[in-house]
PDB file of N, CA and C in Angstrom:
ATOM      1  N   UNK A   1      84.730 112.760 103.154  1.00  0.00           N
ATOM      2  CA  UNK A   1      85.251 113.407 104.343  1.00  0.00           C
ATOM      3  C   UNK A   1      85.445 114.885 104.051  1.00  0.00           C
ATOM      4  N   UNK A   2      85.195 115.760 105.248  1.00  0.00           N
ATOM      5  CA  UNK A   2      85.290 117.404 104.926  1.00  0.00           C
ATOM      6  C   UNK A   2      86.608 117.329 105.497  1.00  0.00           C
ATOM      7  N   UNK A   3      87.210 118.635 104.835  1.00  0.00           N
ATOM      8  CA  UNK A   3      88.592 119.214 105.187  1.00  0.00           C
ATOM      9  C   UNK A   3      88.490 119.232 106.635  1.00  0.00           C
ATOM     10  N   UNK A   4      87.307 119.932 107.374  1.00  0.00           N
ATOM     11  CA  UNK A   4      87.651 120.481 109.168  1.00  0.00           C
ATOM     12  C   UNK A   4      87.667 118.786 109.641  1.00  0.00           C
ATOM     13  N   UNK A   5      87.182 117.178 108.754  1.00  0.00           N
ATOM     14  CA  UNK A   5      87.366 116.573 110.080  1.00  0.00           C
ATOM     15  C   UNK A   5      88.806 116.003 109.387  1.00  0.00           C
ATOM     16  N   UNK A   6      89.569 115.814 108.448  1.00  0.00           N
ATOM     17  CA  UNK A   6      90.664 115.945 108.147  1.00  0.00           C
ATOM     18  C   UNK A   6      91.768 116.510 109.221  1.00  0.00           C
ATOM     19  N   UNK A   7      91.500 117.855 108.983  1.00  0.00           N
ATOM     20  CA  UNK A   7      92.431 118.526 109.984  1.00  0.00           C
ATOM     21  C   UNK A   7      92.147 117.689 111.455  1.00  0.00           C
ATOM     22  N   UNK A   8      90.994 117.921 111.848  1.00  0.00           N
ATOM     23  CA  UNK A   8      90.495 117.350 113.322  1.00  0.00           C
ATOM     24  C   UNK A   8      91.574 115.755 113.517  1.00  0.00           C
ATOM     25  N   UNK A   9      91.498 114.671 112.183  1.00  0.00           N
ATOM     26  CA  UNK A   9      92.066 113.852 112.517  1.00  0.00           C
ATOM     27  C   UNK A   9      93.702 114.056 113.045  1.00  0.00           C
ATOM     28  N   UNK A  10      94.269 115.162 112.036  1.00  0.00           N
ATOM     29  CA  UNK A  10      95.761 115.227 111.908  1.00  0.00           C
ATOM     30  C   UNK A  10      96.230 115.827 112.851  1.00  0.00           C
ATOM     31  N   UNK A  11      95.665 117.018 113.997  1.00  0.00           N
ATOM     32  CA  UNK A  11      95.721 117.677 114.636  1.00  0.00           C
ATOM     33  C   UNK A  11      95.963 116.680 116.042  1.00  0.00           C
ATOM     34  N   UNK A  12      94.932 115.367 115.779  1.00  0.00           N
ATOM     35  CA  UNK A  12      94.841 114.564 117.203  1.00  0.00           C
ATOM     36  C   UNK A  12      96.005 113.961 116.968  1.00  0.00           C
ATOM     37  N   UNK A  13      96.114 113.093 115.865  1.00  0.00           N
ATOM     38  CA  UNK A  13      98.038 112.475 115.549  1.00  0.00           C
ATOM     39  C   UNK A  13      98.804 113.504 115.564  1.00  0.00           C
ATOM     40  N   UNK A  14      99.033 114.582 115.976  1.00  0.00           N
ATOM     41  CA  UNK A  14     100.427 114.811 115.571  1.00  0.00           C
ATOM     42  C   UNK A  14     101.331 115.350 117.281  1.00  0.00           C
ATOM     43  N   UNK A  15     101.626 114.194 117.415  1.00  0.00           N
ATOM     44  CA  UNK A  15     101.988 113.889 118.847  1.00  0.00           C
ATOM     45  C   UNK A  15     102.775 112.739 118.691  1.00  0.00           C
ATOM     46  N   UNK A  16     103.855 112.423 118.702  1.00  0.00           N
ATOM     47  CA  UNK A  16     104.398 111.109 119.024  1.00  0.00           C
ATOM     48  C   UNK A  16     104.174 109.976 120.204  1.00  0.00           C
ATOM     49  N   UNK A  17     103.633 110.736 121.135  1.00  0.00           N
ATOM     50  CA  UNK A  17     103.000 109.463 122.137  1.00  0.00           C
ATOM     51  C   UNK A  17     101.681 109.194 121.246  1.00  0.00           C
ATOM     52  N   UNK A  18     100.623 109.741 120.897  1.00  0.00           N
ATOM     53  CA  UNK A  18      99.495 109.716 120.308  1.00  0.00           C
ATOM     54  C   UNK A  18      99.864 109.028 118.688  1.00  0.00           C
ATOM     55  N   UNK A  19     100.950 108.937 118.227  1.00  0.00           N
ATOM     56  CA  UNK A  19     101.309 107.984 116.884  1.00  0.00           C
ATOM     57  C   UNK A  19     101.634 106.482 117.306  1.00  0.00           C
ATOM     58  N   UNK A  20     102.340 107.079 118.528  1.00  0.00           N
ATOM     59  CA  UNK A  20     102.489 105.382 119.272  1.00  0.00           C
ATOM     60  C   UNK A  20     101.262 104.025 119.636  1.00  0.00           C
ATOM     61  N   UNK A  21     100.565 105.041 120.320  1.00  0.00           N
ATOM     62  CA  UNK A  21      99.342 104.896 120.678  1.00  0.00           C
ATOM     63  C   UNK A  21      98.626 104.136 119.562  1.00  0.00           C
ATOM     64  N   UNK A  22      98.311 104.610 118.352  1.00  0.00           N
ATOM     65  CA  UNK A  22      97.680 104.740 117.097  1.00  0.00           C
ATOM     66  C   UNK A  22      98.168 103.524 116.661  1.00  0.00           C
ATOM     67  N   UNK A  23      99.048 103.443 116.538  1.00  0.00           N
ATOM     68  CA  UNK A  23      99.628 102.217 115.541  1.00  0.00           C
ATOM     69  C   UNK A  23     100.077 101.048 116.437  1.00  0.00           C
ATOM     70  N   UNK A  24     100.236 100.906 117.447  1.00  0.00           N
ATOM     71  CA  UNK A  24     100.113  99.955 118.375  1.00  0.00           C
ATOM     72  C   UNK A  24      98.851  99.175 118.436  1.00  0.00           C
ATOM     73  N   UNK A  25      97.882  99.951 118.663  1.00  0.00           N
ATOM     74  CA  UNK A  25      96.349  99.911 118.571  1.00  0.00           C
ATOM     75  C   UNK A  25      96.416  99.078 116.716  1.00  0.00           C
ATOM     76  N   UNK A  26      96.612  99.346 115.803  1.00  0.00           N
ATOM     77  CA  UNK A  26      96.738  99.048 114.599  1.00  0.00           C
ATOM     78  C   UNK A  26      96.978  97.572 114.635  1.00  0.00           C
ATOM     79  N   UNK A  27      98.284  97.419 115.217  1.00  0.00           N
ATOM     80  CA  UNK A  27      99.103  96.088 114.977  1.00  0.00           C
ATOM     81  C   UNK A  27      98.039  95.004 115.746  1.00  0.00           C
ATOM     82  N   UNK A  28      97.280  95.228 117.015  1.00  0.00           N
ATOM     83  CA  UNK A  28      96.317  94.895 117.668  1.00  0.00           C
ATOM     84  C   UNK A  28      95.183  94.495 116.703  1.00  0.00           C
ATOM     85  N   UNK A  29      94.785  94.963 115.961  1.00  0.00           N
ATOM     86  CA  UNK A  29      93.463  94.813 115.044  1.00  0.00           C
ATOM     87  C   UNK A  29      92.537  94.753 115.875  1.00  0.00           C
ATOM     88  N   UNK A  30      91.368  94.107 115.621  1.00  0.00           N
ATOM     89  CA  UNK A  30      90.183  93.826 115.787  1.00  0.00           C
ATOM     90  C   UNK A  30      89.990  93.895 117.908  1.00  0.00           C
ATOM     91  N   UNK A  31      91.160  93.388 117.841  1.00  0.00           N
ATOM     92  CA  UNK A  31      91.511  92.678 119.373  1.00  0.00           C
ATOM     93  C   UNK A  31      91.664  93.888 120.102  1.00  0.00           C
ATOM     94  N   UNK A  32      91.987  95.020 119.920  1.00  0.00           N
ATOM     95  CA  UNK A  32      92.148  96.198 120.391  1.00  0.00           C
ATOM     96  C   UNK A  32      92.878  95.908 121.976  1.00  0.00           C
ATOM     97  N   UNK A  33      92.834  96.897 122.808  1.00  0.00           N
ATOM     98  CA  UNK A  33      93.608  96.570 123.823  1.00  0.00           C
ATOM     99  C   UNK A  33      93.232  97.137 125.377  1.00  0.00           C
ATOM    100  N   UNK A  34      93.105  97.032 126.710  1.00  0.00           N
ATOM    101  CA  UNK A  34      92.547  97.572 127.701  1.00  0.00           C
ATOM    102  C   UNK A  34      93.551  98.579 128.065  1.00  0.00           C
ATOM    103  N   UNK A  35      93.300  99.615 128.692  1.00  0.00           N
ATOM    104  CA  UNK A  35      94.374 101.007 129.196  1.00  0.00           C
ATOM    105  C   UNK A  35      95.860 100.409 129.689  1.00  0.00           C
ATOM    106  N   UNK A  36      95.161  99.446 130.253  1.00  0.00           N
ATOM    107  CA  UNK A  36      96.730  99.020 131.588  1.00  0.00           C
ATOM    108  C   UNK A  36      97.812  98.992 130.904  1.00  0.00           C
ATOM    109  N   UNK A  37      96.847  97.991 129.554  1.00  0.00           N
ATOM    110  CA  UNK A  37      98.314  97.190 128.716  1.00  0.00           C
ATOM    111  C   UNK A  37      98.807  98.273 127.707  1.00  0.00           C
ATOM    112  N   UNK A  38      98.026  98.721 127.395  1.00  0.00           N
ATOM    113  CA  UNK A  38      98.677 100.101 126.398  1.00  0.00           C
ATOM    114  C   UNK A  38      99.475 101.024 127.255  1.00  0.00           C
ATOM    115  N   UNK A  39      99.495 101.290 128.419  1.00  0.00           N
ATOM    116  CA  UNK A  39     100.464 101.675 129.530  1.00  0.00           C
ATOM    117  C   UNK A  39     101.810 101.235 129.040  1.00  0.00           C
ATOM    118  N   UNK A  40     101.578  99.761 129.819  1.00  0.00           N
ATOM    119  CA  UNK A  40     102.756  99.165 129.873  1.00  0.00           C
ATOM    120  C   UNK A  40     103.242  98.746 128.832  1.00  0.00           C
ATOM    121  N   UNK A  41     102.677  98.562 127.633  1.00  0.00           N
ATOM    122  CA  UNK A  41     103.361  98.478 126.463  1.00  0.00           C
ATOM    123  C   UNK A  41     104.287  99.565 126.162  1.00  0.00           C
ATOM    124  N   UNK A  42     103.653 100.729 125.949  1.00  0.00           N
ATOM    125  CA  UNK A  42     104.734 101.735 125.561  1.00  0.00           C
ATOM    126  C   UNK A  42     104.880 102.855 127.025  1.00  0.00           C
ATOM    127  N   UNK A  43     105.053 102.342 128.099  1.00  0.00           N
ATOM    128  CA  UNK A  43     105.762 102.532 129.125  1.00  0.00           C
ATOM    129  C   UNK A  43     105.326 104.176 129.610  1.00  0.00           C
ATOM    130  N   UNK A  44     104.006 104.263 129.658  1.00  0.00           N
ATOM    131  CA  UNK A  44     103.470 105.749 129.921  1.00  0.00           C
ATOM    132  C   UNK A  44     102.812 105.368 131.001  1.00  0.00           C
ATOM    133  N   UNK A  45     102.356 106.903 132.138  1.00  0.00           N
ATOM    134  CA  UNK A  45     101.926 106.887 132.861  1.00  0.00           C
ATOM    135  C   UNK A  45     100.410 106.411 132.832  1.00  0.00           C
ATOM    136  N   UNK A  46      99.628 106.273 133.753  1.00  0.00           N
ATOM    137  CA  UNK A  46      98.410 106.150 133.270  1.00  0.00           C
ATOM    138  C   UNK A  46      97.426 107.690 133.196  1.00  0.00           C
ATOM    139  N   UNK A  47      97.878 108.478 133.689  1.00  0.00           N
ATOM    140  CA  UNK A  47      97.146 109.912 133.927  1.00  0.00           C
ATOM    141  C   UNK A  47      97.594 110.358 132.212  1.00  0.00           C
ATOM    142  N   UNK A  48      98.772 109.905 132.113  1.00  0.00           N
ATOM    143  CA  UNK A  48      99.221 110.765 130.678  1.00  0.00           C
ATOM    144  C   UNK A  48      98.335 109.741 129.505  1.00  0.00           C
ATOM    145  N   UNK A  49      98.745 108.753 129.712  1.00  0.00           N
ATOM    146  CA  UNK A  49      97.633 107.765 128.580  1.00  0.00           C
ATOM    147  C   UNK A  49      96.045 107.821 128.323  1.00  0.00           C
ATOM    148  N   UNK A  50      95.591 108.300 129.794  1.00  0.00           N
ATOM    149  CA  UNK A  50      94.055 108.721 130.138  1.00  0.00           C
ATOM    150  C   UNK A  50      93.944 110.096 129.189  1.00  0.00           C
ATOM    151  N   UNK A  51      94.745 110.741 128.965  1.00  0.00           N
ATOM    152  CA  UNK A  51      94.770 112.289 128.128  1.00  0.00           C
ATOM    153  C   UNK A  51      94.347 112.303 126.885  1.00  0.00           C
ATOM    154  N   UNK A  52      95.955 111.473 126.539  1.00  0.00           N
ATOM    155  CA  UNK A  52      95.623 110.859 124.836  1.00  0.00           C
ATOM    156  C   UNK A  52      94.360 110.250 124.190  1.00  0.00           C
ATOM    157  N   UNK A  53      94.314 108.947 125.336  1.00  0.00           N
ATOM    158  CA  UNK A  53      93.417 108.224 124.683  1.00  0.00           C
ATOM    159  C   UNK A  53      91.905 108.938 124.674  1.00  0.00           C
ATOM    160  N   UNK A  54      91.357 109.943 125.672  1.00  0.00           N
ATOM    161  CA  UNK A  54      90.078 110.403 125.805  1.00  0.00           C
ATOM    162  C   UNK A  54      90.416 111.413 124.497  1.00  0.00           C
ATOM    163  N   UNK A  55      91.321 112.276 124.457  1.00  0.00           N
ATOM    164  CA  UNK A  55      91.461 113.083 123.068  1.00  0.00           C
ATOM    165  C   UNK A  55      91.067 112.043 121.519  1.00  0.00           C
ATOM    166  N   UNK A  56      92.038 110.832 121.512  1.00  0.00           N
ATOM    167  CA  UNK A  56      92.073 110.537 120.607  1.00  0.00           C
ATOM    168  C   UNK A  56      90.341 109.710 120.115  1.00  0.00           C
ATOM    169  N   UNK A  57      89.533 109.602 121.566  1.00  0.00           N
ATOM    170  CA  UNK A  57      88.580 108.768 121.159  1.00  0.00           C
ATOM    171  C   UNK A  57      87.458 110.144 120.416  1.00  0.00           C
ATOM    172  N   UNK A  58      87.908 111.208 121.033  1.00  0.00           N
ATOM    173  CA  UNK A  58      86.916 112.273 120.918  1.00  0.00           C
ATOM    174  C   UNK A  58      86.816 112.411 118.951  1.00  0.00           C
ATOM    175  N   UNK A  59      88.211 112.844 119.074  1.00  0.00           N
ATOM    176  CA  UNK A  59      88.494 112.822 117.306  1.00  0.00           C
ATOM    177  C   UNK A  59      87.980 111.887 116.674  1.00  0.00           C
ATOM    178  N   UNK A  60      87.520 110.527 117.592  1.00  0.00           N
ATOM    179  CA  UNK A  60      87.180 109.617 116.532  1.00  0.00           C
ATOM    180  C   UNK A  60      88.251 108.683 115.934  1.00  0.00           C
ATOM    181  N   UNK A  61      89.531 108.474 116.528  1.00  0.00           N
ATOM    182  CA  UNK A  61      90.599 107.967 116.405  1.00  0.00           C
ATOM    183  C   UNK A  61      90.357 106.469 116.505  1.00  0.00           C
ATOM    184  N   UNK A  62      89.786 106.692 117.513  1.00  0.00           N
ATOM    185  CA  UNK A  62      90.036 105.048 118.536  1.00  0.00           C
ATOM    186  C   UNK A  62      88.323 104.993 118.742  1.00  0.00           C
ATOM    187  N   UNK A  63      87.986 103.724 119.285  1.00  0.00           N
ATOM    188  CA  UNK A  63      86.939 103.238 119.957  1.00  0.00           C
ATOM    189  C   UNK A  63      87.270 102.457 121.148  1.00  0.00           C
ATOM    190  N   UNK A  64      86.006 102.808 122.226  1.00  0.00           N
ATOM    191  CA  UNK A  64      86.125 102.262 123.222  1.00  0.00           C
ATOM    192  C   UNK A  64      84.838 101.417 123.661  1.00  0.00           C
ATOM    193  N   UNK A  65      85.066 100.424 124.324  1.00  0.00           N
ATOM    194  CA  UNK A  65      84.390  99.799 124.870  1.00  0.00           C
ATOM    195  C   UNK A  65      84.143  98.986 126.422  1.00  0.00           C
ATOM    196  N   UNK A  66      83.606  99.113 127.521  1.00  0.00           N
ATOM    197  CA  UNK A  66      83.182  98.797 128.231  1.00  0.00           C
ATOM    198  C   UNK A  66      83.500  97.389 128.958  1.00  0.00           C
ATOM    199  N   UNK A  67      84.652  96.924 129.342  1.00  0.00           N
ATOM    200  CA  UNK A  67      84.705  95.616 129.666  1.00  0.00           C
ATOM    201  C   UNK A  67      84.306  95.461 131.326  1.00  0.00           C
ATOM    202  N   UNK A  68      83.680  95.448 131.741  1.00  0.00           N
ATOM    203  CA  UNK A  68      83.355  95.093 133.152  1.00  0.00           C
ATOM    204  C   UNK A  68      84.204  96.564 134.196  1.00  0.00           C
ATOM    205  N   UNK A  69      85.362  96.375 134.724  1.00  0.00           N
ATOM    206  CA  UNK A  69      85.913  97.382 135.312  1.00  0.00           C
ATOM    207  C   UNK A  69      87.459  98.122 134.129  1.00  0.00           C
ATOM    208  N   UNK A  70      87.640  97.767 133.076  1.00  0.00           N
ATOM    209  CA  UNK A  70      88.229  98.268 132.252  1.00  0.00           C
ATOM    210  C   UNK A  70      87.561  98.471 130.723  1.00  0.00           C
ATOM    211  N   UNK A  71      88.436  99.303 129.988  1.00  0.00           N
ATOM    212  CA  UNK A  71      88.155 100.158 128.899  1.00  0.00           C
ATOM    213  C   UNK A  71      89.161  99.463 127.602  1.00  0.00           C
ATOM    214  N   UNK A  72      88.132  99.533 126.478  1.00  0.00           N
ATOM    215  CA  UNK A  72      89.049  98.083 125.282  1.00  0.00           C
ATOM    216  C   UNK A  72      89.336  99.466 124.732  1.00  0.00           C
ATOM    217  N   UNK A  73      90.180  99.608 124.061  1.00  0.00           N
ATOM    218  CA  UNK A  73      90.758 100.547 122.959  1.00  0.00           C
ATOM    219  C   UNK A  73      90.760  99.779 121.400  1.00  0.00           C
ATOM    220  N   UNK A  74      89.940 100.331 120.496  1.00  0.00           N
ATOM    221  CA  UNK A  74      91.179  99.622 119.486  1.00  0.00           C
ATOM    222  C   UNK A  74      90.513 101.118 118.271  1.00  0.00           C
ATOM    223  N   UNK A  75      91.909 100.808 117.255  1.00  0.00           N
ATOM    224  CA  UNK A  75      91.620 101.876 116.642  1.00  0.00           C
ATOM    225  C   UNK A  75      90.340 102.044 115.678  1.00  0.00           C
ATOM    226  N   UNK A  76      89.986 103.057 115.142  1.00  0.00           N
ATOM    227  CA  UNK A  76      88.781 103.444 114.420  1.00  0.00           C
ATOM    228  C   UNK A  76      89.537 103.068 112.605  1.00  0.00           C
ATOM    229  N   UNK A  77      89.732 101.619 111.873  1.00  0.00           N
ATOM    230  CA  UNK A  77      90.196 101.515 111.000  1.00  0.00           C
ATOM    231  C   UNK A  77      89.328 102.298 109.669  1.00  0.00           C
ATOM    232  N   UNK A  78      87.838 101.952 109.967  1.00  0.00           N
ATOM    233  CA  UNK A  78      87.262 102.607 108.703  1.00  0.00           C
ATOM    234  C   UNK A  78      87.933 103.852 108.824  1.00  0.00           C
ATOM    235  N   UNK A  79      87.955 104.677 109.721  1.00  0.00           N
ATOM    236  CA  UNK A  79      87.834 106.482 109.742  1.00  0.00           C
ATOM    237  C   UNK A  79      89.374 106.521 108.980  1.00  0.00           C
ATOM    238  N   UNK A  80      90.225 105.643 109.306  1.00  0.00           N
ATOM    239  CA  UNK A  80      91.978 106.087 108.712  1.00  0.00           C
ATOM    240  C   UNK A  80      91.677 105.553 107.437  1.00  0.00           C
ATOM    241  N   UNK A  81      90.786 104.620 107.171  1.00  0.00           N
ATOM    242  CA  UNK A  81      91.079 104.190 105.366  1.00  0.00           C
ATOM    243  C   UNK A  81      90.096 105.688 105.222  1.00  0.00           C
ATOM    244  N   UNK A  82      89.141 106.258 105.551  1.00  0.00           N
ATOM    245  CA  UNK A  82      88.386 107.204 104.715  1.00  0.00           C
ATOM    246  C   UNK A  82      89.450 108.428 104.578  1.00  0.00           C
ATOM    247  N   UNK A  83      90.409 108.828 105.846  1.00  0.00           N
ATOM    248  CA  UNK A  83      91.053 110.028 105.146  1.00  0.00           C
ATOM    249  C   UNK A  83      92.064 109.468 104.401  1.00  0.00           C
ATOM    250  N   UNK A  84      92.317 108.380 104.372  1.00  0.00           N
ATOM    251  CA  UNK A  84      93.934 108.037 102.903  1.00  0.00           C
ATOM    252  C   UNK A  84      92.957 108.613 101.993  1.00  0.00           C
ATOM    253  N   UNK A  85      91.561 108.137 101.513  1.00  0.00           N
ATOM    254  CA  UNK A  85      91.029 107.708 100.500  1.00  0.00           C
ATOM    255  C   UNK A  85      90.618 109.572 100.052  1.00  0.00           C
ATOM    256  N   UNK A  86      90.484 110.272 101.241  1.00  0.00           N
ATOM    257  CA  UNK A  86      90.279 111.550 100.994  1.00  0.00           C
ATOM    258  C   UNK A  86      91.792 112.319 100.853  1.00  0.00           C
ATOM    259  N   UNK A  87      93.000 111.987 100.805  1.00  0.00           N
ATOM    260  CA  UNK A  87      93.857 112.328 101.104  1.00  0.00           C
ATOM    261  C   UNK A  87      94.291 112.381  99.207  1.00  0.00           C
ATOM    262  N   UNK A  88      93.770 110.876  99.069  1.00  0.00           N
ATOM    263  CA  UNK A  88      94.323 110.631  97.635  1.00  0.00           C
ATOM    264  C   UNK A  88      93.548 110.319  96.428  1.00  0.00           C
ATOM    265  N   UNK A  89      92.500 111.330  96.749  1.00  0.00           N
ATOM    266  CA  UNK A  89      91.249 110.692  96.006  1.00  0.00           C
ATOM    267  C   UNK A  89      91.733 111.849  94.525  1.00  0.00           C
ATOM    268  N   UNK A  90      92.770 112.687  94.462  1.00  0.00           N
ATOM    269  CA  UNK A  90      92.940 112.906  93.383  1.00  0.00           C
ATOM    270  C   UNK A  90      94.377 112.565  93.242  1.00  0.00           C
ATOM    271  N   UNK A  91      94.964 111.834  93.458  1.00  0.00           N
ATOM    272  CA  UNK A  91      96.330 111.088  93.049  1.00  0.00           C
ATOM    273  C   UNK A  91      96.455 111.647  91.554  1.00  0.00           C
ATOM    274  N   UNK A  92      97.559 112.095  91.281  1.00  0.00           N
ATOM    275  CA  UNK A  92      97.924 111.660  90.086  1.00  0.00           C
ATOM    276  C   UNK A  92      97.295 112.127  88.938  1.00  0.00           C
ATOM    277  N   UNK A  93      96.506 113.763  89.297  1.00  0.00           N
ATOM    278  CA  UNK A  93      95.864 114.396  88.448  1.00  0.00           C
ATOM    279  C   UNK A  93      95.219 112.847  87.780  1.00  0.00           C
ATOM    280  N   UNK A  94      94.132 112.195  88.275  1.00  0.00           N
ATOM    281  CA  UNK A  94      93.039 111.448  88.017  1.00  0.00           C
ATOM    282  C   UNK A  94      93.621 109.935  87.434  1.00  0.00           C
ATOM    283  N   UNK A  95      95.365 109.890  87.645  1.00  0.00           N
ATOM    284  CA  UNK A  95      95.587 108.800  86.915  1.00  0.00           C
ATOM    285  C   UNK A  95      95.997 108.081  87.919  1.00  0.00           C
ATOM    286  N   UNK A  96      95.692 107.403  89.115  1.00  0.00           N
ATOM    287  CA  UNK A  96      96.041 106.779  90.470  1.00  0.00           C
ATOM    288  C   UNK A  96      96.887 105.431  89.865  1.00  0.00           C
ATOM    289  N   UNK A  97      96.228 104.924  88.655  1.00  0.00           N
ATOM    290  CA  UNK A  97      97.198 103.680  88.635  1.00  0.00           C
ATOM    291  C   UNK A  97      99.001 103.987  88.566  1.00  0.00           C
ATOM    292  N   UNK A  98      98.865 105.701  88.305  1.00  0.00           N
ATOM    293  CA  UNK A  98     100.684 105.847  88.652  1.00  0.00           C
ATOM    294  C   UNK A  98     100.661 106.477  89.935  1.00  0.00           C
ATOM    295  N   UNK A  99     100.128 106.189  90.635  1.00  0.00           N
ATOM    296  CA  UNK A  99     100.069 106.086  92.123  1.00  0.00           C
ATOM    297  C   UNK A  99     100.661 104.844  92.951  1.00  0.00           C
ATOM    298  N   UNK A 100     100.568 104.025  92.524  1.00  0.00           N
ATOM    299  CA  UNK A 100     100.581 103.460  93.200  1.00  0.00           C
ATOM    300  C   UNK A 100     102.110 102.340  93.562  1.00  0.00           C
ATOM    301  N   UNK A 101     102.565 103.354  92.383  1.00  0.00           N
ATOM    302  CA  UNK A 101     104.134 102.320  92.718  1.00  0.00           C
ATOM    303  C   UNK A 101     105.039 103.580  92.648  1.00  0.00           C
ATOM    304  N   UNK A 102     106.093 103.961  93.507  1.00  0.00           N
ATOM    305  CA  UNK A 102     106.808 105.232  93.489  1.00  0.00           C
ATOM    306  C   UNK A 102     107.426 105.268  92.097  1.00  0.00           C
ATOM    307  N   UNK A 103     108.000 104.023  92.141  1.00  0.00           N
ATOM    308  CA  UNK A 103     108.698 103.966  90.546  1.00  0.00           C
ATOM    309  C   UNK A 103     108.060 104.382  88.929  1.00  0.00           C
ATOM    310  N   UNK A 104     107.056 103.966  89.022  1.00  0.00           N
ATOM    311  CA  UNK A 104     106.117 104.731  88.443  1.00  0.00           C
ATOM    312  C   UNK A 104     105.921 106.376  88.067  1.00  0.00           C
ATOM    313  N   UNK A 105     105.856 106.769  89.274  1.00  0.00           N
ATOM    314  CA  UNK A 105     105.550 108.268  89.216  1.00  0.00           C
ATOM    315  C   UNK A 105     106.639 108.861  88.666  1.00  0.00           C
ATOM    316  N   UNK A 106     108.165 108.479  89.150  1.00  0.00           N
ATOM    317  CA  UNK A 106     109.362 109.032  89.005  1.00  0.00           C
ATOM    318  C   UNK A 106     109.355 108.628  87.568  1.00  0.00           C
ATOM    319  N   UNK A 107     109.157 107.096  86.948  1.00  0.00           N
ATOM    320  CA  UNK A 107     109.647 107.516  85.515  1.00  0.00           C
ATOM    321  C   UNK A 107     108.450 108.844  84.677  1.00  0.00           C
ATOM    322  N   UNK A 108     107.466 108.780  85.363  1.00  0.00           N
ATOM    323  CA  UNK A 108     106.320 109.089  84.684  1.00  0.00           C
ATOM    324  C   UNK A 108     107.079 110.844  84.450  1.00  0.00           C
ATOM    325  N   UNK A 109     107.495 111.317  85.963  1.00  0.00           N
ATOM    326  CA  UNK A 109     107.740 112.786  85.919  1.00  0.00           C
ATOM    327  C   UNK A 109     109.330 112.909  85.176  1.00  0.00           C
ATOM    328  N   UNK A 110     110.147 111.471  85.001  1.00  0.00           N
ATOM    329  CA  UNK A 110     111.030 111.618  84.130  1.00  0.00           C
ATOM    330  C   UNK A 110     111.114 112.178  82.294  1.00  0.00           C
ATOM    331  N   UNK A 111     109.853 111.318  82.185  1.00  0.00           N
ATOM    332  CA  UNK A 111     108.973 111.200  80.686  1.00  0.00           C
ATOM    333  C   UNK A 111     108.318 112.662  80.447  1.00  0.00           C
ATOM    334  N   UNK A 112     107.682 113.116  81.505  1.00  0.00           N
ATOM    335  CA  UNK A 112     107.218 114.515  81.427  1.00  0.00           C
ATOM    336  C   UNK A 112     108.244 115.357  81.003  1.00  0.00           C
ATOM    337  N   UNK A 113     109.688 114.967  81.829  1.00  0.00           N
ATOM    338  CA  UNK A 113     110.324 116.448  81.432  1.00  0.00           C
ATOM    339  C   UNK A 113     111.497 116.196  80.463  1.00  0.00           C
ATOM    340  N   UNK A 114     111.372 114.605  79.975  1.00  0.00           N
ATOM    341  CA  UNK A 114     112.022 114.882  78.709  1.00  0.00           C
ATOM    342  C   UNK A 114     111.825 115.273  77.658  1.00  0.00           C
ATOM    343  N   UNK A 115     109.898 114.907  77.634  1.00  0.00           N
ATOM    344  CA  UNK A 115     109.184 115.224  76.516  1.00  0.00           C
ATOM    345  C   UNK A 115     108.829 116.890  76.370  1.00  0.00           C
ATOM    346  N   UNK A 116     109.089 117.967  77.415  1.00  0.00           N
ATOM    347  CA  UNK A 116     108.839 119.244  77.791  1.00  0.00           C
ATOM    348  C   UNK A 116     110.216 119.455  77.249  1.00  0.00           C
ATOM    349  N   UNK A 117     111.644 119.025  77.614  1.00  0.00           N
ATOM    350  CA  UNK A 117     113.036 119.767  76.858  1.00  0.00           C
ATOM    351  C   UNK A 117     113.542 119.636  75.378  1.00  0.00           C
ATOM    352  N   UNK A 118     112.216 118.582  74.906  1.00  0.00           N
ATOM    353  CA  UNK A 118     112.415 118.449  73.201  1.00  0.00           C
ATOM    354  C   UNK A 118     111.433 119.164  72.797  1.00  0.00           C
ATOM    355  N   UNK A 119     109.970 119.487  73.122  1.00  0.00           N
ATOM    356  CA  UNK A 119     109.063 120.626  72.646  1.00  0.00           C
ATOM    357  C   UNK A 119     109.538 121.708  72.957  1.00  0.00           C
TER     358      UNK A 119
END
C-alpha cells in the first residue's frame, strides 16, 4: 500500500458517523447490509447516510452491490487488513513478535532502559 492511499483511507474514517458506519458494516461480515437498515440501525437520515456511504465506497471503504431496487453495503475487509499490515509492517524495529502482546513491549522498553542506566 502507498502512503497517498493510506491517508485516502484515514481521511474517509475520520468522522464518527463514518466509524459507525465502518464497524457496524464489520460486525455484519460477509452479510453486509442494505441503506435502509444501516439508517435505522444507527438512526441517521437517509440523505446524510447516502453522503457517507458514496464517500466511503469511493475510498474503497465499503462495497456495494446491486440488489434489485436496493444497495448491499458491506465493508472492504481485505483493504483494512492491507493498511494494519502497512501500518505495522515495521513493528518493533523488525522484531513484531514483541508486537504483539502490549506486555511485551513494556517489559521489553523496561529492559532497554535498565540496561542503558547501568552502561
Amino acid at each position: 500500500m502507498r502512503k497517498t492511499s493510506a491517508v485516502t483511507l484515514f481521511e474517509s474514517l475520520a468522522s464518527g458517523v463514518r466509524l459507525d458506519i465502518y464497524r457496524l458494516l464489520v460486525r455484519k461480515g460477509l452479510e453486509g447490509m442494505v441503506a435502509g437498515d444501516i439508517a435505522a440501525a444507527l438512526d441517521l437520515p437517509p440523505t446524510n447516510l447516502s453522503f457517507h456511504l458514496k464517500a466511503m465506497t469511493q475510498a474503497g471503504l465499503l462495497t456495494v452491490e446491486q440488489e434489485g431496487r436496493y444497495q448491499r453495503y458491506r465493508a472492504n475487509l481485505p483493504l483494512m487488513l492491507d493498511l494494519i499490515t502497512y501500518l505495522t509492517a515495521e513493528c518493533c524495529a523488525g522484531h513484531p513478535d514483541q508486537c504483539a502482546v502490549p506486555g511485551r513491549v513494556k517489559a521489553a522498553v523496561s529492559r532497554r532502559s535498565s540496561t542503558a542506566k547501568r552502561g
